[in-house]
Protein backbone atom coordinates (compact mmCIF):
# COMPACT_ATOMS: atom_id res chain seq x y z
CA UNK A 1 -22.30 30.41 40.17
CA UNK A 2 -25.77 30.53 41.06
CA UNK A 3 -25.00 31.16 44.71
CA UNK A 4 -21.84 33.35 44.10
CA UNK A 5 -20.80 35.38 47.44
CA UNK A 6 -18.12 37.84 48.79
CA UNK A 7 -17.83 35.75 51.43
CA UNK A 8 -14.49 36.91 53.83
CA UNK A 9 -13.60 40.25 52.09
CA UNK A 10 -9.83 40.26 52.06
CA UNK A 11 -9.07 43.84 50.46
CA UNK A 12 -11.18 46.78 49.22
CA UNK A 13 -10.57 50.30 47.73
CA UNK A 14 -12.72 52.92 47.88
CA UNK A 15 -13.49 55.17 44.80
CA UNK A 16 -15.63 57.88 43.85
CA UNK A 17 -18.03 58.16 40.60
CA UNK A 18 -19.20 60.97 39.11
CA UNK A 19 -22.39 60.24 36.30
CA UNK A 20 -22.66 63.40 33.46
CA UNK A 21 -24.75 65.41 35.25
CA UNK A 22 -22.03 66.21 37.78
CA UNK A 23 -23.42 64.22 41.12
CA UNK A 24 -21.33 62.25 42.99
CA UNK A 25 -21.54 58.58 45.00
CA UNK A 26 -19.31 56.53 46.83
CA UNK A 27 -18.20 53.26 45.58
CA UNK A 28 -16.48 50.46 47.20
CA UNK A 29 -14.90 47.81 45.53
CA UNK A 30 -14.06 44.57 47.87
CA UNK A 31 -12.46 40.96 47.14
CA UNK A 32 -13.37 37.92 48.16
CA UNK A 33 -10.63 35.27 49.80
CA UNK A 34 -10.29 32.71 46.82
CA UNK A 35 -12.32 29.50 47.35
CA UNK A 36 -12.04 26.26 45.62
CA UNK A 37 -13.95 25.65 42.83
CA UNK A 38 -13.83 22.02 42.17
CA UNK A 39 -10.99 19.79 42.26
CA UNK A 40 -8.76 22.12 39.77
CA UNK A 41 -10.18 25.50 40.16
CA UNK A 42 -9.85 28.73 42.59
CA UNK A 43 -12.31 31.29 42.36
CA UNK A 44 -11.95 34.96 43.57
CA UNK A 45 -15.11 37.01 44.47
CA UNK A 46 -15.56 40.16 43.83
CA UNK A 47 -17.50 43.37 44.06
CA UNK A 48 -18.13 46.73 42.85
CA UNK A 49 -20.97 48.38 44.94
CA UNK A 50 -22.27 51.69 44.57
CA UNK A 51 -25.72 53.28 45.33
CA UNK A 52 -27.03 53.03 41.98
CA UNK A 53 -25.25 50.16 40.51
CA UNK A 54 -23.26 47.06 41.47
CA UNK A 55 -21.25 44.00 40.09
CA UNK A 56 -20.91 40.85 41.52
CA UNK A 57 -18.45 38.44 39.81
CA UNK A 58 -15.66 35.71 39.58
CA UNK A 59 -12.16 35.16 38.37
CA UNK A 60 -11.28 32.14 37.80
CA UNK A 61 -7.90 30.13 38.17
CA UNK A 62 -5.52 27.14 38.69
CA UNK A 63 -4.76 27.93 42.29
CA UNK A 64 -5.96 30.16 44.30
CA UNK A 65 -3.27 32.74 43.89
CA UNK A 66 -3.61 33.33 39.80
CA UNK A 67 -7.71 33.48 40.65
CA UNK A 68 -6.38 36.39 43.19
CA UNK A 69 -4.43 37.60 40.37
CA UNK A 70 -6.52 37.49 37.42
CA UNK A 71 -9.71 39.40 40.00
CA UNK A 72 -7.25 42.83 40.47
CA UNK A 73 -6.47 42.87 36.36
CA UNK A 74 -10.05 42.02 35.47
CA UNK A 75 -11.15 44.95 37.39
CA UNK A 76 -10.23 47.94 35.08
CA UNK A 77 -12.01 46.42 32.60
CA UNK A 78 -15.02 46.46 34.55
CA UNK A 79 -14.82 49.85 35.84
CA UNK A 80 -14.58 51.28 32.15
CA UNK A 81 -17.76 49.00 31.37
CA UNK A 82 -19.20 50.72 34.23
CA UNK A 83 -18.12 53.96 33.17
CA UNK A 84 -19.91 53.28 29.56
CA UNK A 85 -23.16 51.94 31.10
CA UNK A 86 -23.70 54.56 33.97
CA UNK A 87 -22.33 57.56 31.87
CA UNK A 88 -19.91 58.80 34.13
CA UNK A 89 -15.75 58.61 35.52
CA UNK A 90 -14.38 56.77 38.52
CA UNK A 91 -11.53 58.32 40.40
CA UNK A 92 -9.07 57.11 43.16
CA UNK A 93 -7.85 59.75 45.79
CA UNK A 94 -8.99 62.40 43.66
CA UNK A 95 -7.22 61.48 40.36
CA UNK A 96 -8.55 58.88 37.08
CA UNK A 97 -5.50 56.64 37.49
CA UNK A 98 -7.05 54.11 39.65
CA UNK A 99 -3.52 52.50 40.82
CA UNK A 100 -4.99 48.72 39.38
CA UNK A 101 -3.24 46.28 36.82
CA UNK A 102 -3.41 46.33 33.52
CA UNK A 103 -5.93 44.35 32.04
CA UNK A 104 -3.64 43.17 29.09
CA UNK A 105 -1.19 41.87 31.28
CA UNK A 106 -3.89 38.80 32.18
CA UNK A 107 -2.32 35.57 30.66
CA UNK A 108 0.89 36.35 30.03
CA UNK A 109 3.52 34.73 31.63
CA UNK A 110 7.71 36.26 32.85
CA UNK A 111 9.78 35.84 29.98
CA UNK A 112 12.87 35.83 32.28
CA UNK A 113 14.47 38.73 33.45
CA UNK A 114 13.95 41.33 35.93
């Protein structure tokens, strides 16, 4: 991980954050096409870049569609720890739902049914 990358963005999302003291900054969030990590893994870059702050991380996963797929649940979890550190609120078009997965949902697996 030493030499971790976006490399070829394949989606973003743009966001605003506001800190307490009511200014504003843009922030861009943007994920990485899944590369192979070894000869069982898929890894999915991806970033959270914002004037004053940024994150640059990893999801890891069997192929390279559940890395894909554990990257967009991992990232509410990593806005909120955002949110903590930089005392402040992200918002999406306006509004504090941010339109990502669920967090918990990472893991589980269909049940059957719809």
């Amino acid at each position: 991980m030493k030499d971790l990358q976006i490399g070829l963005v394949i989606a973003t999302r743009d966001l605003t954050f506001t800190h307490s003291d009511g200014s504003v900054e843009f922030v861009k969030i943007s994920i990485g096409a899944p590369v192979a990590d070894g000869d069982d893994a898929w890894a999915c870059p991806y970033l959270i870049q914002a004037e004053s702050f940024q994150k640059l991380f990893r999801m890891i996963g069997g192929d390279s569609l559940q890395s894909l797929i554990h990257t967009t649940h991992i990232l509410t979890d990593e806005l909120t720890a955002l949110s903590r550190k930089h005392a402040g609120t992200f918002k999406y078009l306006g509004e504090a739902d941010l339109m990502l997965p669920p967090p918990e949902y990472l893991g589980h697996r269909n049940r059957g049914g719809a």
